[in-house]
Protein backbone atom coordinates (compact mmCIF):
# COMPACT_ATOMS: atom_id res chain seq x y z
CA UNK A 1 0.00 0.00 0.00
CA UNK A 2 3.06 2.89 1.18
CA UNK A 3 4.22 1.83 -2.31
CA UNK A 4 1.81 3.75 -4.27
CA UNK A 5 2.17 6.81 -2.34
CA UNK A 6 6.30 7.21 -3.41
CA UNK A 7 5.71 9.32 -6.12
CA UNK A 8 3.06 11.25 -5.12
CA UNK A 9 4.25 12.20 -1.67
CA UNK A 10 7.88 12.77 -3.75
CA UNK A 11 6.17 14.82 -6.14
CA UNK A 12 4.28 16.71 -3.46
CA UNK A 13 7.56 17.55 -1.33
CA UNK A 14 9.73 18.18 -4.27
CA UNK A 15 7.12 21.36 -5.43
CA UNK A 16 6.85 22.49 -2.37
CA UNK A 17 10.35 22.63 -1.87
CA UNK A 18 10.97 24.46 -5.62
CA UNK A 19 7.96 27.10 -4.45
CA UNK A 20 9.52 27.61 -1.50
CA UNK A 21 12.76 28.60 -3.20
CA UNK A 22 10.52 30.88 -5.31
CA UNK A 23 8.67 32.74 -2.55
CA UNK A 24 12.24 33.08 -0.78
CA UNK A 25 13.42 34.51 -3.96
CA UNK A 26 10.34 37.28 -4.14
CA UNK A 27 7.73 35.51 -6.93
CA UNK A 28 5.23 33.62 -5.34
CA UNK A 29 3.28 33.97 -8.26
CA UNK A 30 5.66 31.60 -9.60
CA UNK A 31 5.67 29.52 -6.62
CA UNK A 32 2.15 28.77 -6.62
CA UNK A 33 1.54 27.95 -10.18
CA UNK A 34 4.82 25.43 -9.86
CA UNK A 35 2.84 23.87 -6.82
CA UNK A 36 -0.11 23.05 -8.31
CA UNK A 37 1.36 21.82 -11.20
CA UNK A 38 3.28 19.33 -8.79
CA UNK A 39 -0.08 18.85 -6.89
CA UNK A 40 -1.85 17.65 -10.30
CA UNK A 41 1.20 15.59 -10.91
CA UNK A 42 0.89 13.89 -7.63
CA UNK A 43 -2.24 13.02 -7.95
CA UNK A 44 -2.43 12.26 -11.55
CA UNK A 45 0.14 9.49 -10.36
CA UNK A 46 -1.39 8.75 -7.39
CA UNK A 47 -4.04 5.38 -6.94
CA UNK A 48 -6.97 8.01 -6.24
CA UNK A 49 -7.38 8.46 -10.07
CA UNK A 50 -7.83 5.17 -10.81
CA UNK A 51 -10.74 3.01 -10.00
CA UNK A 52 -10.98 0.67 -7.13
CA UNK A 53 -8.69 -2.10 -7.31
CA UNK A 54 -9.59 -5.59 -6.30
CA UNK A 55 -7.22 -9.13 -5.97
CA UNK A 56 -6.20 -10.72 -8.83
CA UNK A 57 -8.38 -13.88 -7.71
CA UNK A 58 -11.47 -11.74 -7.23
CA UNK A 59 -10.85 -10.13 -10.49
CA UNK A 60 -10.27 -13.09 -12.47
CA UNK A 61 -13.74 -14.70 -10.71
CA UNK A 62 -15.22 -11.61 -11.92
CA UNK A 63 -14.50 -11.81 -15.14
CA UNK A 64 -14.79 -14.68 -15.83
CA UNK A 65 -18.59 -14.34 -14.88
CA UNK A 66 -19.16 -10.69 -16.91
CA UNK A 67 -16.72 -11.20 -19.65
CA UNK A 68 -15.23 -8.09 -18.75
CA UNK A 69 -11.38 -7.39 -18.68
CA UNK A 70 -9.28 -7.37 -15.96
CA UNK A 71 -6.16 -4.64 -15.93
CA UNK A 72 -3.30 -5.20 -14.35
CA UNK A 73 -1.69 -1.75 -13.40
CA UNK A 74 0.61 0.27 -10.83
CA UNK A 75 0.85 3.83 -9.72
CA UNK A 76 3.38 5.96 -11.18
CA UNK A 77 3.10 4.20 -14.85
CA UNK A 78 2.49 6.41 -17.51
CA UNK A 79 1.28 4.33 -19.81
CA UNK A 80 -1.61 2.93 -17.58
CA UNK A 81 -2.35 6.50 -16.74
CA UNK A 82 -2.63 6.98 -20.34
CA UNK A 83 -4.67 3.72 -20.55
CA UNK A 84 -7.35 4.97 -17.70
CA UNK A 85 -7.66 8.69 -18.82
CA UNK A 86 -8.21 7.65 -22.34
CA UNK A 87 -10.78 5.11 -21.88
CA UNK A 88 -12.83 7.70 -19.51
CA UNK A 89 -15.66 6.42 -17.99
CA UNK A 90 -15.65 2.84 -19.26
CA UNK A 91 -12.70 2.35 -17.39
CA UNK A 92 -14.92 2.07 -14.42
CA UNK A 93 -16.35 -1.47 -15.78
CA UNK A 94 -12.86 -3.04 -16.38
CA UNK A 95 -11.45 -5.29 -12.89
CA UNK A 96 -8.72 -3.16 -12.10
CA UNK A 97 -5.48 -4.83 -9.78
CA UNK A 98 -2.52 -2.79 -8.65
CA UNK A 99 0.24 -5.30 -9.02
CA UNK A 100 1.88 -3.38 -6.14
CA UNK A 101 -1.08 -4.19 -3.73
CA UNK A 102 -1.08 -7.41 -5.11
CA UNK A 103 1.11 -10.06 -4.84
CA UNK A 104 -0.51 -12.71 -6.95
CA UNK A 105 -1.53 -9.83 -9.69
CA UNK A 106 2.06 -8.93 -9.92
CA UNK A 107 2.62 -12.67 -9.92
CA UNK A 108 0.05 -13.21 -12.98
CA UNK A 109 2.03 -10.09 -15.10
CA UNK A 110 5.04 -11.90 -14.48
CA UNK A 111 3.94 -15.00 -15.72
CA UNK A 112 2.07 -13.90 -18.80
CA UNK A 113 5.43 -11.24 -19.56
CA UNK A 114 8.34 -13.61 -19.67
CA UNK A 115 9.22 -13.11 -15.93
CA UNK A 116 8.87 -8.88 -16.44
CA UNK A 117 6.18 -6.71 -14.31
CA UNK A 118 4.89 -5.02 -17.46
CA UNK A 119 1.85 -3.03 -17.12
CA UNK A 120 -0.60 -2.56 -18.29
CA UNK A 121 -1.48 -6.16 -18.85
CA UNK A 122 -5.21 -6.86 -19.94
CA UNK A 123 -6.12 -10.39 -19.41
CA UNK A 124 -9.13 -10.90 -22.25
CA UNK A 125 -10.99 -14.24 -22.08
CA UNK A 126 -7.93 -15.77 -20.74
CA UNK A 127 -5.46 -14.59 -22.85
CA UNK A 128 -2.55 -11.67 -22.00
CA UNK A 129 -2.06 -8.47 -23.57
CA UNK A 130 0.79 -6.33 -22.99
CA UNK A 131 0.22 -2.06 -23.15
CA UNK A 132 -2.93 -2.43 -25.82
CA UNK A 133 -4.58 0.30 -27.27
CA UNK A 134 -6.90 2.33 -25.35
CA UNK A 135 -9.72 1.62 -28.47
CA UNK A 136 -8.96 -1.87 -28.00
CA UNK A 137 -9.73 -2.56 -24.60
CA UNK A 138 -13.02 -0.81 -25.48
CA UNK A 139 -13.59 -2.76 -28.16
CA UNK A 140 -13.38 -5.76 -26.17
CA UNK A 141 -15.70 -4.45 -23.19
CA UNK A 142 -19.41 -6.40 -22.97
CA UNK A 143 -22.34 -4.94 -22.33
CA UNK A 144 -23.10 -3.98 -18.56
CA UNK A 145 -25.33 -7.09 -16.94
């Protein structure tokens, strides 16, 4: 769980020690547009942005009972945060498991990536797929029971 938080909280301290340098310095115009844009950072990378993850196990159950993918993510990747802001609100009907919260998630990536934690991994109908297309994980979503 503290794993997820590493780059955020990093983020977070690392702005507000740059706008503290600026106020110091006499702009704290400056200084506060550099802290939000670490504060947007943060939490762009942070777990808050992406939907509720659930165990591998649970997610695999799931899926296998609404067809639905399951995504195998972590915080701080930018190409699952590309992934979840680009599918918008569908993302909220894909299983979601942070591999770092996880230890059999980050256990099934590493199976189905040659021994590698690559994320995002979709698992479709049982089969892996490593960093797809935003378009094609919609493509591949079933209708809402």
């Amino acid at each position: 769980m503290m794993r997820a938080w590493i780059l955020p909280v990093l983020l977070v301290l690392v702005g507000s020690a740059v706008a503290a340098g600026l106020i110091f310095s006499g702009n704290p115009g400056a200084a506060t547009a550099l802290l939000l844009m670490f504060v947007l950072l943060a939490g762009m990378n942070s777990p808050l942005i992406f939907p509720r993850s659930i165990g591998a196990l649970e997610a695999q159950r799931r899926s296998a009972v609404d067809g639905r993918p399951v995504i195998f993510w972590r915080p701080g990747c930018k190409y699952c945060l590309r992934l979840r802001l680009r599918l918008g609100r569908s993302a909220r009907q894909l299983h979601w498991v942070d591999i770092w919260r996880d230890p059999a998630g980050a256990a099934a990536v590493r199976a189905a990536n040659d021994g590698n934690e690559t994320v995002p991994t979709v698992i479709v109908a049982g089969r892996p797929h490593t960093n797809p297309g935003p378009e094609w994980v919609r493509e591949h979503l079933s209708p809402s029971p």
